[in-house]
PDB file of N, CA and C in Angstrom:
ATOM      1  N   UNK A   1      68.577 103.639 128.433  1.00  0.00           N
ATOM      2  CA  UNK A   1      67.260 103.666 127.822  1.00  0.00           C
ATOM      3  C   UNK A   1      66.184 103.268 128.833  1.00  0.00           C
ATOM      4  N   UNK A   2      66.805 102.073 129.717  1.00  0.00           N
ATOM      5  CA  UNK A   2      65.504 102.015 130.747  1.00  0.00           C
ATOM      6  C   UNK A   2      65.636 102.745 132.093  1.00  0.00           C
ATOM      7  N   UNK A   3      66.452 103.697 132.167  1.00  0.00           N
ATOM      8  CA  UNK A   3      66.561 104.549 133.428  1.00  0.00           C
ATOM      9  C   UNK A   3      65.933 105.460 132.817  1.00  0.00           C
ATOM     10  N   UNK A   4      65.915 105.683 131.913  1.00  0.00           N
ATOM     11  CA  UNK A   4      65.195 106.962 131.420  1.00  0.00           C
ATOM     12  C   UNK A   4      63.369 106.699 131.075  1.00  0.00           C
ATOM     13  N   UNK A   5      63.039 105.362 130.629  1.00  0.00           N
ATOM     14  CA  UNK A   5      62.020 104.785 130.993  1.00  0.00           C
ATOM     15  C   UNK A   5      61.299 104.777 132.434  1.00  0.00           C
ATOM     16  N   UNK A   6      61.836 104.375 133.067  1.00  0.00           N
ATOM     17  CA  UNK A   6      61.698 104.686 134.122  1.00  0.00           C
ATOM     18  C   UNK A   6      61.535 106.166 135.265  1.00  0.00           C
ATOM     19  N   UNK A   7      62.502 107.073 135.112  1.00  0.00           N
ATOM     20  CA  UNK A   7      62.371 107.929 135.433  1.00  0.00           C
ATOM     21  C   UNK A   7      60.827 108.543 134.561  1.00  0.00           C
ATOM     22  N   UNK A   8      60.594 108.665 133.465  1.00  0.00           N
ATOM     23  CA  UNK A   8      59.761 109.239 132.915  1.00  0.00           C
ATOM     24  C   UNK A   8      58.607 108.452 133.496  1.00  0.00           C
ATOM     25  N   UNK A   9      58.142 107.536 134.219  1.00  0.00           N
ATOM     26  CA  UNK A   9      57.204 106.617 134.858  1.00  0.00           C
ATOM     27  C   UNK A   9      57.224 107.402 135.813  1.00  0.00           C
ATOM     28  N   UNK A  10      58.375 107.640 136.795  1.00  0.00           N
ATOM     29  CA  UNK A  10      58.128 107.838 138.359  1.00  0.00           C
ATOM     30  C   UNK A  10      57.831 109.632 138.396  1.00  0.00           C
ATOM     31  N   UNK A  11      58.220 110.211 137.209  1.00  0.00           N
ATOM     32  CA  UNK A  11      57.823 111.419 136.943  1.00  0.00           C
ATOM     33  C   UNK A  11      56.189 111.825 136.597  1.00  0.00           C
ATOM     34  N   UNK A  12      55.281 110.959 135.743  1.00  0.00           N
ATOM     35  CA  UNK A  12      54.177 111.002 135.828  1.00  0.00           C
ATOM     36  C   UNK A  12      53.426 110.683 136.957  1.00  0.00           C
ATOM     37  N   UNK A  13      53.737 109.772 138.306  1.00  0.00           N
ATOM     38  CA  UNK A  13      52.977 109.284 139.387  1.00  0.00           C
ATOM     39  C   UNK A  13      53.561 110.309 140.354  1.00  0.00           C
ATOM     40  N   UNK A  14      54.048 111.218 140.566  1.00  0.00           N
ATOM     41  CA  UNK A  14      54.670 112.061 141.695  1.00  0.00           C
ATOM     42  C   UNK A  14      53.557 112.834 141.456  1.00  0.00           C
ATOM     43  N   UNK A  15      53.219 113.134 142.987  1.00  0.00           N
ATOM     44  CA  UNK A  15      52.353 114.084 142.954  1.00  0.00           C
ATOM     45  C   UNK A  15      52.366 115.401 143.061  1.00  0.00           C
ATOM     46  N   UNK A  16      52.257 116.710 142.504  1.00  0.00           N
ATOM     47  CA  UNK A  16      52.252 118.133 142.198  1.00  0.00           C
ATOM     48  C   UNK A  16      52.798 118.811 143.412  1.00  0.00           C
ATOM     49  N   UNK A  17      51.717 118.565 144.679  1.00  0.00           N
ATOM     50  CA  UNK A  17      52.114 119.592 145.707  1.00  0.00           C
ATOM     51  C   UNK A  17      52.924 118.306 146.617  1.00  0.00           C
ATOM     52  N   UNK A  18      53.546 118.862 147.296  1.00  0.00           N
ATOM     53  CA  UNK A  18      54.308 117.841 148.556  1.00  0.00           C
ATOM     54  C   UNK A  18      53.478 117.948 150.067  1.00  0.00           C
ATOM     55  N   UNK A  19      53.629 116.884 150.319  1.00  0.00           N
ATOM     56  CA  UNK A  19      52.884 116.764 151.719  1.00  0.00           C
ATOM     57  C   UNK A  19      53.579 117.470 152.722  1.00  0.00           C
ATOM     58  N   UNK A  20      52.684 118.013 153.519  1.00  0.00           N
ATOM     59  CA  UNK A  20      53.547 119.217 154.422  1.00  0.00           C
ATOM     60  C   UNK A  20      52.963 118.711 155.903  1.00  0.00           C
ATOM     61  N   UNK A  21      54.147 118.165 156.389  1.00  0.00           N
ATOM     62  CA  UNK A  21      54.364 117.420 157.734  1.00  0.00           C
ATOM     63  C   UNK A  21      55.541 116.772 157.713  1.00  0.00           C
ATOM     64  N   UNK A  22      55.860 116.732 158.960  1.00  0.00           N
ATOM     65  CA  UNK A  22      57.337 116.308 159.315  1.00  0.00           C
ATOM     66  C   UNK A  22      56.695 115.265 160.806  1.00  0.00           C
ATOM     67  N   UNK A  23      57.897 114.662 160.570  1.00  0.00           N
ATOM     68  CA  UNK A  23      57.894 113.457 161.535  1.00  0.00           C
ATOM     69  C   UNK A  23      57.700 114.238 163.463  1.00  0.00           C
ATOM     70  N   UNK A  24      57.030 113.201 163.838  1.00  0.00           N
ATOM     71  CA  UNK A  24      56.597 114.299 165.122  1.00  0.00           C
ATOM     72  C   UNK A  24      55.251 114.526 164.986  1.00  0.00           C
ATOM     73  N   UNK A  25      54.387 114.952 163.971  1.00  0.00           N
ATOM     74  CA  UNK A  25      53.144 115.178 163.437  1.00  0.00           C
ATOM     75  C   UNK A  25      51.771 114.279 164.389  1.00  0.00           C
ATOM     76  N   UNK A  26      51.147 114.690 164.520  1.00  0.00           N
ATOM     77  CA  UNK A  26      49.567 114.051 164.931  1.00  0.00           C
ATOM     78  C   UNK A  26      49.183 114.503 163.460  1.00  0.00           C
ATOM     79  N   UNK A  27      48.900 113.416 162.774  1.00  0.00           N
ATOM     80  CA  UNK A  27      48.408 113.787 161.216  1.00  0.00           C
ATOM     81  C   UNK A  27      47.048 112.643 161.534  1.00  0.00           C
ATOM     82  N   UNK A  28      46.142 113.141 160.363  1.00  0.00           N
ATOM     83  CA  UNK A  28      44.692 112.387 160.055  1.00  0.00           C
ATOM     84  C   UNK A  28      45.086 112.095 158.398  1.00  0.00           C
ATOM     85  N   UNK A  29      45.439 111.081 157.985  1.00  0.00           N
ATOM     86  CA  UNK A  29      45.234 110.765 156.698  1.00  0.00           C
ATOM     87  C   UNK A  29      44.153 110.524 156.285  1.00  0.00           C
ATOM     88  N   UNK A  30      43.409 110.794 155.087  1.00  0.00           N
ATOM     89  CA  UNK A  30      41.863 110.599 154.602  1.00  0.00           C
ATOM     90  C   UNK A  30      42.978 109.329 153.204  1.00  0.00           C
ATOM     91  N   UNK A  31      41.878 108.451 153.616  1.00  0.00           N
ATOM     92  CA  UNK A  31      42.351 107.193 152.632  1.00  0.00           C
ATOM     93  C   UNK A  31      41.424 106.859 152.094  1.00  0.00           C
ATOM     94  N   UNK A  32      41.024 106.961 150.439  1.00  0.00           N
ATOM     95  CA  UNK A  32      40.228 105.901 149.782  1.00  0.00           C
ATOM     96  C   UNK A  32      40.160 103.979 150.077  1.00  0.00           C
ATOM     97  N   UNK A  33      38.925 104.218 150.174  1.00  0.00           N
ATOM     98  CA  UNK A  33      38.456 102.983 150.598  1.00  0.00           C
ATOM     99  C   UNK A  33      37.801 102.282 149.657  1.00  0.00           C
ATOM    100  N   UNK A  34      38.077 101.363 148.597  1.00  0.00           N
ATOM    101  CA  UNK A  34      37.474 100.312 147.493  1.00  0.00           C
ATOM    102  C   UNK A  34      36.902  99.404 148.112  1.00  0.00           C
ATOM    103  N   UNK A  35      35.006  99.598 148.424  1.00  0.00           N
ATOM    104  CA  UNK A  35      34.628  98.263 148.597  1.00  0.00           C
ATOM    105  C   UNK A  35      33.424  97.735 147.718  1.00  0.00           C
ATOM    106  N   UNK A  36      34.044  96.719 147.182  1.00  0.00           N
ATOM    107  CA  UNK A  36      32.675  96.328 145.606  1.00  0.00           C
ATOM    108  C   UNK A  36      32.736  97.273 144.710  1.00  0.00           C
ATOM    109  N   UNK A  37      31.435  97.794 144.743  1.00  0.00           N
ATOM    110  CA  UNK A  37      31.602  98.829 143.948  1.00  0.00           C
ATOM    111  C   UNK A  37      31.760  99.956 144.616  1.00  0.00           C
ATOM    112  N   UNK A  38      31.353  99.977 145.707  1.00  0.00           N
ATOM    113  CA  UNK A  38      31.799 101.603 146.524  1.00  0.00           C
ATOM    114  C   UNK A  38      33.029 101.815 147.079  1.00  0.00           C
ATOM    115  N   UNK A  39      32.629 103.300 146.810  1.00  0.00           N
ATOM    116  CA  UNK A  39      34.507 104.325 147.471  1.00  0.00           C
ATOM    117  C   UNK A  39      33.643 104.958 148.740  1.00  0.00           C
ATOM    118  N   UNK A  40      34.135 104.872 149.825  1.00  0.00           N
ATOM    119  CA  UNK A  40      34.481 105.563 150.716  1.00  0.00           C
ATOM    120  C   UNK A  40      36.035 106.233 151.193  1.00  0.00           C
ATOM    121  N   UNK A  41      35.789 107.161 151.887  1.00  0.00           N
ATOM    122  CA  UNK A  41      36.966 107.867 152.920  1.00  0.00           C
ATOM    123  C   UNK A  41      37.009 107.244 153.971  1.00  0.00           C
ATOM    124  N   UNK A  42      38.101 106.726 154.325  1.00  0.00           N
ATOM    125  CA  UNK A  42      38.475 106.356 155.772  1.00  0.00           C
ATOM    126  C   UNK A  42      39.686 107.216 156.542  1.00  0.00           C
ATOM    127  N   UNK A  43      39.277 107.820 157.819  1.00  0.00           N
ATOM    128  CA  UNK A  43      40.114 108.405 158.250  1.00  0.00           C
ATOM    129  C   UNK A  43      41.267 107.719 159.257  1.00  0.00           C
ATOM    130  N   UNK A  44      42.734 107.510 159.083  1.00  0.00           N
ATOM    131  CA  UNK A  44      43.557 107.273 160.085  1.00  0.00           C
ATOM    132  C   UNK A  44      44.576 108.108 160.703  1.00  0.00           C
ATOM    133  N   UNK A  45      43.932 108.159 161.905  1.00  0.00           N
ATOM    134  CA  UNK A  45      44.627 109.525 162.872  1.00  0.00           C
ATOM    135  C   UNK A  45      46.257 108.645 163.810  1.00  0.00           C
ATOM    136  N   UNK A  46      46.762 109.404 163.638  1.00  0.00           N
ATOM    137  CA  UNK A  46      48.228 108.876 164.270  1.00  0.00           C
ATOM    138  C   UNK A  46      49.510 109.746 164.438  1.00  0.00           C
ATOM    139  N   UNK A  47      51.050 109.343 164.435  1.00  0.00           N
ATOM    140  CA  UNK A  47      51.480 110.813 164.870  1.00  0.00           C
ATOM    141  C   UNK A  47      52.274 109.693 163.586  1.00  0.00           C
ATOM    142  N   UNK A  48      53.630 110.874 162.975  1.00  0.00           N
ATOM    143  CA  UNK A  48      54.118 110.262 162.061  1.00  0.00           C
ATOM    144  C   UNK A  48      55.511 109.700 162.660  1.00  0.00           C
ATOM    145  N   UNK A  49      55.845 108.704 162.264  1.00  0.00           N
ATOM    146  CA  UNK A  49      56.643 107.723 163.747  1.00  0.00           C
ATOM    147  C   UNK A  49      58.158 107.973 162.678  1.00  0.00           C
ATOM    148  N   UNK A  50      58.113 107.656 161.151  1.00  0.00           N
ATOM    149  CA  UNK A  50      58.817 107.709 160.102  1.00  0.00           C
ATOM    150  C   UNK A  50      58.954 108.499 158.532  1.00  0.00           C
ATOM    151  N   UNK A  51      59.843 108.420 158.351  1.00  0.00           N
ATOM    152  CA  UNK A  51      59.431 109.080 156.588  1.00  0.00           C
ATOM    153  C   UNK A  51      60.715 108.321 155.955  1.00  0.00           C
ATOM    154  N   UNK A  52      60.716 107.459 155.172  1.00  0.00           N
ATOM    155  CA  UNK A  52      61.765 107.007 154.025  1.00  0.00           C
ATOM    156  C   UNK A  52      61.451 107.204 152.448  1.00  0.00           C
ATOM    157  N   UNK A  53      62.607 107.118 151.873  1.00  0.00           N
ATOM    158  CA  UNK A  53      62.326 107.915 150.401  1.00  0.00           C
ATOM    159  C   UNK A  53      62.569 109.097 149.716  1.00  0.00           C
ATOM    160  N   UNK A  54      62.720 110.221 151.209  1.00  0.00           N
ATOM    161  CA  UNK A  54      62.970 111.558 150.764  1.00  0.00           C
ATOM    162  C   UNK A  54      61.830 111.842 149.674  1.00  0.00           C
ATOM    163  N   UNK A  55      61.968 112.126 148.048  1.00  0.00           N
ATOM    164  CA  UNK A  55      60.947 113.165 147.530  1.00  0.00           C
ATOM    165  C   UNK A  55      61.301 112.124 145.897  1.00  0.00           C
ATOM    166  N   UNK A  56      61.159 111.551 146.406  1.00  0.00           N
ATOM    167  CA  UNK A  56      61.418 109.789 145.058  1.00  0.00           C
ATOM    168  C   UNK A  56      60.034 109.337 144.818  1.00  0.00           C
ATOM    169  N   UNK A  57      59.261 108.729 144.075  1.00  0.00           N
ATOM    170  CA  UNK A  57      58.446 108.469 143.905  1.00  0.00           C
ATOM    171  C   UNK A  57      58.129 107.046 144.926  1.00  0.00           C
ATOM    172  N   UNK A  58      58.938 106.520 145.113  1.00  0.00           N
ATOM    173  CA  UNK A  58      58.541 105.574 146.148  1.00  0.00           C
ATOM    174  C   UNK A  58      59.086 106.208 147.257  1.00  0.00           C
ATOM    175  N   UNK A  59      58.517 106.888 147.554  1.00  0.00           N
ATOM    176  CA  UNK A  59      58.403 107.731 149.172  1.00  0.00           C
ATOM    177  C   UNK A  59      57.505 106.808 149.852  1.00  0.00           C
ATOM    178  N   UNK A  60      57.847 106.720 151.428  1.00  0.00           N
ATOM    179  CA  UNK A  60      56.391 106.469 152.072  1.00  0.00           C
ATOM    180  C   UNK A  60      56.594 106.834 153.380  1.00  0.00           C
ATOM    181  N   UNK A  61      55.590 106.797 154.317  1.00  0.00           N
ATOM    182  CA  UNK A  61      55.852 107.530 155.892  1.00  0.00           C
ATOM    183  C   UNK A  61      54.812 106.496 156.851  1.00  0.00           C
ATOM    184  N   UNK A  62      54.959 106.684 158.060  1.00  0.00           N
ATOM    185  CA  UNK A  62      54.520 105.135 158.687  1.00  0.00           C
ATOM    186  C   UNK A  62      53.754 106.614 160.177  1.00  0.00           C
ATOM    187  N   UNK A  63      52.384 105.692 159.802  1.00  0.00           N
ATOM    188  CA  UNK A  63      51.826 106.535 160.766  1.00  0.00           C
ATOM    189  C   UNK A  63      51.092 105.867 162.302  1.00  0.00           C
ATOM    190  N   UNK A  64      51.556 105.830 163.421  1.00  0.00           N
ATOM    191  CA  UNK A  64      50.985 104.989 164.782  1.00  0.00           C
ATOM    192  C   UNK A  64      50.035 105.714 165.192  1.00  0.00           C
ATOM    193  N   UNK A  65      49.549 104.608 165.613  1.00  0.00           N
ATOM    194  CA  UNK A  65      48.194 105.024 166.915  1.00  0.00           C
ATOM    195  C   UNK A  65      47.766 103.992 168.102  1.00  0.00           C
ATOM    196  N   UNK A  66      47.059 104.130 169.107  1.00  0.00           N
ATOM    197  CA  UNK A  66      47.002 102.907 169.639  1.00  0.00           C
ATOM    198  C   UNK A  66      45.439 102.856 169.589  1.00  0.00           C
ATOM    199  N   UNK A  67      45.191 102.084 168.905  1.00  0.00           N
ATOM    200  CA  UNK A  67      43.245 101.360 169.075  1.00  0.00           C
ATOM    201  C   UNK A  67      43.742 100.061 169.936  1.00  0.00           C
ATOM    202  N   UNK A  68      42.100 100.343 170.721  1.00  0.00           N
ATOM    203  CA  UNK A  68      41.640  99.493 171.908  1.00  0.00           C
ATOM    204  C   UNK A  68      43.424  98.942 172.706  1.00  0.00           C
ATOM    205  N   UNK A  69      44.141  99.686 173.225  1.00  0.00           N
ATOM    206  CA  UNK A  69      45.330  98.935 173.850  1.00  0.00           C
ATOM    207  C   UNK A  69      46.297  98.475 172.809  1.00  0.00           C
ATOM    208  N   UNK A  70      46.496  98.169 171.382  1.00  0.00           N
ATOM    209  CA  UNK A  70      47.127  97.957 170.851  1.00  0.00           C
ATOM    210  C   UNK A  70      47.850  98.781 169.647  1.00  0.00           C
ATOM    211  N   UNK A  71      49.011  98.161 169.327  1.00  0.00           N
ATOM    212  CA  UNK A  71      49.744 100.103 168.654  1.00  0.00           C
ATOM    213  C   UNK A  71      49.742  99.107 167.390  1.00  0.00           C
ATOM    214  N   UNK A  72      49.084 100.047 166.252  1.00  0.00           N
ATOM    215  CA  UNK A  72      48.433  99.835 164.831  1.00  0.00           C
ATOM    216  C   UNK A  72      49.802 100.699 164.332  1.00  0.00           C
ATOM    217  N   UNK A  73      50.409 100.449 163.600  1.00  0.00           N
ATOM    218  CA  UNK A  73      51.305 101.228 162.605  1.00  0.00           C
ATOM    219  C   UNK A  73      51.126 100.784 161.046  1.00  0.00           C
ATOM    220  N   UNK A  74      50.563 101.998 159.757  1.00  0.00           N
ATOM    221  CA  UNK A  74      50.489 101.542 158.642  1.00  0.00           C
ATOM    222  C   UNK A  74      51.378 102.503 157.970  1.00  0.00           C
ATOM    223  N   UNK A  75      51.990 102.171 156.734  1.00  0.00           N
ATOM    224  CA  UNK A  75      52.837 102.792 155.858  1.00  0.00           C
ATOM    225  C   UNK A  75      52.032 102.857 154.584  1.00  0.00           C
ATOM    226  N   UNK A  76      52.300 104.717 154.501  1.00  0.00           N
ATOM    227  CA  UNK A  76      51.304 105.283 153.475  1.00  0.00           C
ATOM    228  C   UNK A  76      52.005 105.400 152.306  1.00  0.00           C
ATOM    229  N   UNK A  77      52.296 104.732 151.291  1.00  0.00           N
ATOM    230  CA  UNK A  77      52.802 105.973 150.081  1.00  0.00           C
ATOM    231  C   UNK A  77      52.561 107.525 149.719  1.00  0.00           C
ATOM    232  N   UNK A  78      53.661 107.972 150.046  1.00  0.00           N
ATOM    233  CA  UNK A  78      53.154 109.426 149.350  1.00  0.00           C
ATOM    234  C   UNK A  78      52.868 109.928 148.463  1.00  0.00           C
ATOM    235  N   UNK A  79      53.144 109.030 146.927  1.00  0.00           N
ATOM    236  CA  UNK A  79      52.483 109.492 146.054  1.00  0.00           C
ATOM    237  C   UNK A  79      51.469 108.515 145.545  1.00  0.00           C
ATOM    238  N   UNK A  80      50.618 107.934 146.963  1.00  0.00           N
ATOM    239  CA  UNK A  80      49.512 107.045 146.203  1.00  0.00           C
ATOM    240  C   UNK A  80      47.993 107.693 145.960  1.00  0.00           C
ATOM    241  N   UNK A  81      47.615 107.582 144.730  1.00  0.00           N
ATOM    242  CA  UNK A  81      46.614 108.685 144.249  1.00  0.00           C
ATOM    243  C   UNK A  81      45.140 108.061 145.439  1.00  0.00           C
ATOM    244  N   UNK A  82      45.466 106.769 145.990  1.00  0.00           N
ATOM    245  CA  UNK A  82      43.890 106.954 147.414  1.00  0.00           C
ATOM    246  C   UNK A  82      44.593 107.777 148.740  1.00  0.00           C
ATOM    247  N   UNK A  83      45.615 108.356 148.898  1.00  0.00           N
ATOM    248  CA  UNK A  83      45.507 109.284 149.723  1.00  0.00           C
ATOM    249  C   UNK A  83      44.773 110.331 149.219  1.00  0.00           C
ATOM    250  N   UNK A  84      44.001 110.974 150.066  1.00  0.00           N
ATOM    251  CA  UNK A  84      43.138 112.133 149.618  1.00  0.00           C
ATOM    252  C   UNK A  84      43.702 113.549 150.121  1.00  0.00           C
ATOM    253  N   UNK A  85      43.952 113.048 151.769  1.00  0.00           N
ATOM    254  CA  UNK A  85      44.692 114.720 152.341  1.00  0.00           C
ATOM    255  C   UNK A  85      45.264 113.762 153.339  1.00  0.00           C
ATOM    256  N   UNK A  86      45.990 114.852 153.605  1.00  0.00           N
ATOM    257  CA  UNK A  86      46.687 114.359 155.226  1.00  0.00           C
ATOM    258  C   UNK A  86      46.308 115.996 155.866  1.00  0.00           C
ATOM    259  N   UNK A  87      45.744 116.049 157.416  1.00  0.00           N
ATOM    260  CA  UNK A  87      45.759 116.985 157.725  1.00  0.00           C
ATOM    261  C   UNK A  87      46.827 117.229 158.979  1.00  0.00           C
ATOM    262  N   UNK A  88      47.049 117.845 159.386  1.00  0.00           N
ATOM    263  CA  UNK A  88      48.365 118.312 160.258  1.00  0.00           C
ATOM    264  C   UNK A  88      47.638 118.504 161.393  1.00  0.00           C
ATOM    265  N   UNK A  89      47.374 117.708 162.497  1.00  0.00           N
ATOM    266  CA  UNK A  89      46.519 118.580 163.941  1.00  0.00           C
ATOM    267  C   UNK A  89      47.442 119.368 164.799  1.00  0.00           C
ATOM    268  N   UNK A  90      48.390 118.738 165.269  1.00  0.00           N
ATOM    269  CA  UNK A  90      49.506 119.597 165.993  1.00  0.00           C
ATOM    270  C   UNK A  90      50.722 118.477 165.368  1.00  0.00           C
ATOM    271  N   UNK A  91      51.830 119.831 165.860  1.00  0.00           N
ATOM    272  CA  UNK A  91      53.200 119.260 165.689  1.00  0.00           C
ATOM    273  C   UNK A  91      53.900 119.355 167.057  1.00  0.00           C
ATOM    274  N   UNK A  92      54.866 118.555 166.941  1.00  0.00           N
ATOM    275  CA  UNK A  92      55.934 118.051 168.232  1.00  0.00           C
ATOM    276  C   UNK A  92      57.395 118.272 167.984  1.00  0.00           C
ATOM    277  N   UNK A  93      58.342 118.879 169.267  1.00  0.00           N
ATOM    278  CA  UNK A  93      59.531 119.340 169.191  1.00  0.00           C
ATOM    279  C   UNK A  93      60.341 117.500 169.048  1.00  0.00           C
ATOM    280  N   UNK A  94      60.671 117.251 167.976  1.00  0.00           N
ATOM    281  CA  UNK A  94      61.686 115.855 168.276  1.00  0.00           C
ATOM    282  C   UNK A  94      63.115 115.902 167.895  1.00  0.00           C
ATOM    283  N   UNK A  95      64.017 115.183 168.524  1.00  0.00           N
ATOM    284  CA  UNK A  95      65.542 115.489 168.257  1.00  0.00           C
ATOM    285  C   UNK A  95      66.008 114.099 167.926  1.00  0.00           C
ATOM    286  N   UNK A  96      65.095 113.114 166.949  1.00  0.00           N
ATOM    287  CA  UNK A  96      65.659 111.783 166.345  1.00  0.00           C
ATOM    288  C   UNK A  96      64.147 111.832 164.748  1.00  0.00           C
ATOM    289  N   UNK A  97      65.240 110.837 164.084  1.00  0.00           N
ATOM    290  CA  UNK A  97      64.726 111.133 162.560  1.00  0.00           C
ATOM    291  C   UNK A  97      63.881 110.211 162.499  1.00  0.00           C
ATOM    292  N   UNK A  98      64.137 109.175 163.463  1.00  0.00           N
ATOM    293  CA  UNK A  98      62.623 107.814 163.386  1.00  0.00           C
ATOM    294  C   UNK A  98      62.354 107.725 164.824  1.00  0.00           C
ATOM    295  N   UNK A  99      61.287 107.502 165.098  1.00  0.00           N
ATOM    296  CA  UNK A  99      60.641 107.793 166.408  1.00  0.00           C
ATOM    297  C   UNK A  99      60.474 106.343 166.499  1.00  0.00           C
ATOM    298  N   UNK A 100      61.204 105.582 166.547  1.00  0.00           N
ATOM    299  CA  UNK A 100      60.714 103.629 166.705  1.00  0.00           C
ATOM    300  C   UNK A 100      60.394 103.347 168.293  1.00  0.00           C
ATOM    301  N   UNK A 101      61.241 104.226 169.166  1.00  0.00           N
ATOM    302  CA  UNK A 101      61.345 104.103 170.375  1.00  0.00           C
ATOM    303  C   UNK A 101      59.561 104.427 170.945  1.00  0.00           C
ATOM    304  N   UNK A 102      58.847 104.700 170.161  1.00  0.00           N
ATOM    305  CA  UNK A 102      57.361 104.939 170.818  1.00  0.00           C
ATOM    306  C   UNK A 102      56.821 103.674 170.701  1.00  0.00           C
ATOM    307  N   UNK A 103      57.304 102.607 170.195  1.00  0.00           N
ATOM    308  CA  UNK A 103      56.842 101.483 169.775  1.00  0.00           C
ATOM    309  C   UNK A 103      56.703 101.036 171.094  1.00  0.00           C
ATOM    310  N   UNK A 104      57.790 101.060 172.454  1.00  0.00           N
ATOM    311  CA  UNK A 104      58.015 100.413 173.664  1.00  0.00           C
ATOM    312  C   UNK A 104      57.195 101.290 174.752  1.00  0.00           C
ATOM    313  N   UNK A 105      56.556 102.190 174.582  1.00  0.00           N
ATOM    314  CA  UNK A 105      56.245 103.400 175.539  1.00  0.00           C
ATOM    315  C   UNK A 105      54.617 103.647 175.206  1.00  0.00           C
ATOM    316  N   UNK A 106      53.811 103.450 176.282  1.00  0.00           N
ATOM    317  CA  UNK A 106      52.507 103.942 176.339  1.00  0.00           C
ATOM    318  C   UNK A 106      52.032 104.883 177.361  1.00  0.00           C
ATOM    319  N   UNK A 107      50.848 105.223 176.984  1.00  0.00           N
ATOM    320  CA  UNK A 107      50.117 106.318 177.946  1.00  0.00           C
ATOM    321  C   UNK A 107      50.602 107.468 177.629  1.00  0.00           C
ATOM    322  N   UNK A 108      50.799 108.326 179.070  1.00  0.00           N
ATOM    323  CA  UNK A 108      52.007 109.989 179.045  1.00  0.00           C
ATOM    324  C   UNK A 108      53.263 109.558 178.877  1.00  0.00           C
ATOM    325  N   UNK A 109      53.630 108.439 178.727  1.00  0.00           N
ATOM    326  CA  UNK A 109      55.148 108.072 178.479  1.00  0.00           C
ATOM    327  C   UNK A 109      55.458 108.557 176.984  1.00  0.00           C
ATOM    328  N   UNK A 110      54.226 108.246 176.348  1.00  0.00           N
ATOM    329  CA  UNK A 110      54.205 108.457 174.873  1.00  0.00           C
ATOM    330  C   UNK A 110      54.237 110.011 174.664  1.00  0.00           C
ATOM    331  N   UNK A 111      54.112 110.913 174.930  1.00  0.00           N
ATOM    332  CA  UNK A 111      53.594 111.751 174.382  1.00  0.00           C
ATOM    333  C   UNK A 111      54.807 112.536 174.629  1.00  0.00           C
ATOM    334  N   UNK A 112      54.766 113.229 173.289  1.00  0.00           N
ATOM    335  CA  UNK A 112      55.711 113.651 172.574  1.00  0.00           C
ATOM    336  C   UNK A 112      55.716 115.587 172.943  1.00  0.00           C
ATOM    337  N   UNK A 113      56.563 116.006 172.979  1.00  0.00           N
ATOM    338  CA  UNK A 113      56.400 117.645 173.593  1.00  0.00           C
ATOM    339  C   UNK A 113      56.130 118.794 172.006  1.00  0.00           C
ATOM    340  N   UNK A 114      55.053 119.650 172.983  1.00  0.00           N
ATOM    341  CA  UNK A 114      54.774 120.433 171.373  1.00  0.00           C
ATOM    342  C   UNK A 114      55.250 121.350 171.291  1.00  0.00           C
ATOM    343  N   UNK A 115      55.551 121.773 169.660  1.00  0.00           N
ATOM    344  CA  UNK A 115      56.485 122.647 169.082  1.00  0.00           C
ATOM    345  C   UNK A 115      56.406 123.979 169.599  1.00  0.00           C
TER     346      UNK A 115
END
C-alpha cells in the first residue's frame, strides 16, 4: 500500500520530456533563483562530470566548472521543477561512466576530446 503510495508520488514529480545529455557534456543549466520575493534565472555552465539515478525520480547529475582557479561542482536534480533548461554546447568522446578523475587535472590537462 505504501509502495504504491509512493510510486504514485514519484510518478506525478517526473518530468514529461527527459533531459538530453550524456556525461562528457559542456551543458549551461538555467536554474531558478528565489530571492525575497523575486525569481530570477541563473545560469551554470560546466561539463557533466556524473549522472546517478538512471530515469527514477530521484535522478540527479553533478555538473563542474572552474571559477576564479577553483573547481565548483553542484548536483542538479533532474526532476526539480527550478531547473528551467539545460542546454547542450558541445559534446565529448569519453570511455568512463564518472569523470571524477577531472577533479585532479587542470588547464589542457582537463579537456576532454570532442565527439
Amino acid at each position: 500500500m505504501i509502495a504504491k503510495a509512493i510510486d504514485k508520488i514519484n510518478k506525478e514529480s517526473m518530468k514529461q520530456e527527459p533531459l538530453s545529455f550524456k556525461i562528457g557534456d559542456s551543458v549551461r543549466v538555467h536554474v531558478k533563483i528565489k530571492e525575497g520575493d523575486k525569481e530570477r534565472v541563473q545560469v551554470f555552465a560546466g561539463t557533466v562530470i556524473a549522472s546517478d539515478g538512471g530515469k527514477a525520480a530521484t535522478a540527479t547529475f553533478t555538473v563542474r566548472r572552474i571559477s576564479f582557479g577553483v573547481g565548483v561542482e553542484k548536483v542538479f536534480p533532474v526532476n526539480s521543477p527550478f531547473i528551467e533548461k539545460v542546454e547542450v554546447e558541445r559534446s565529448a568522446k569519453i570511455r568512463r561512466a564518472k569523470l571524477y578523475y577531472l577533479r585532479e587535472l587542470t588547464g589542457k590537462k582537463a579537456r576532454l576530446r570532442q565527439a
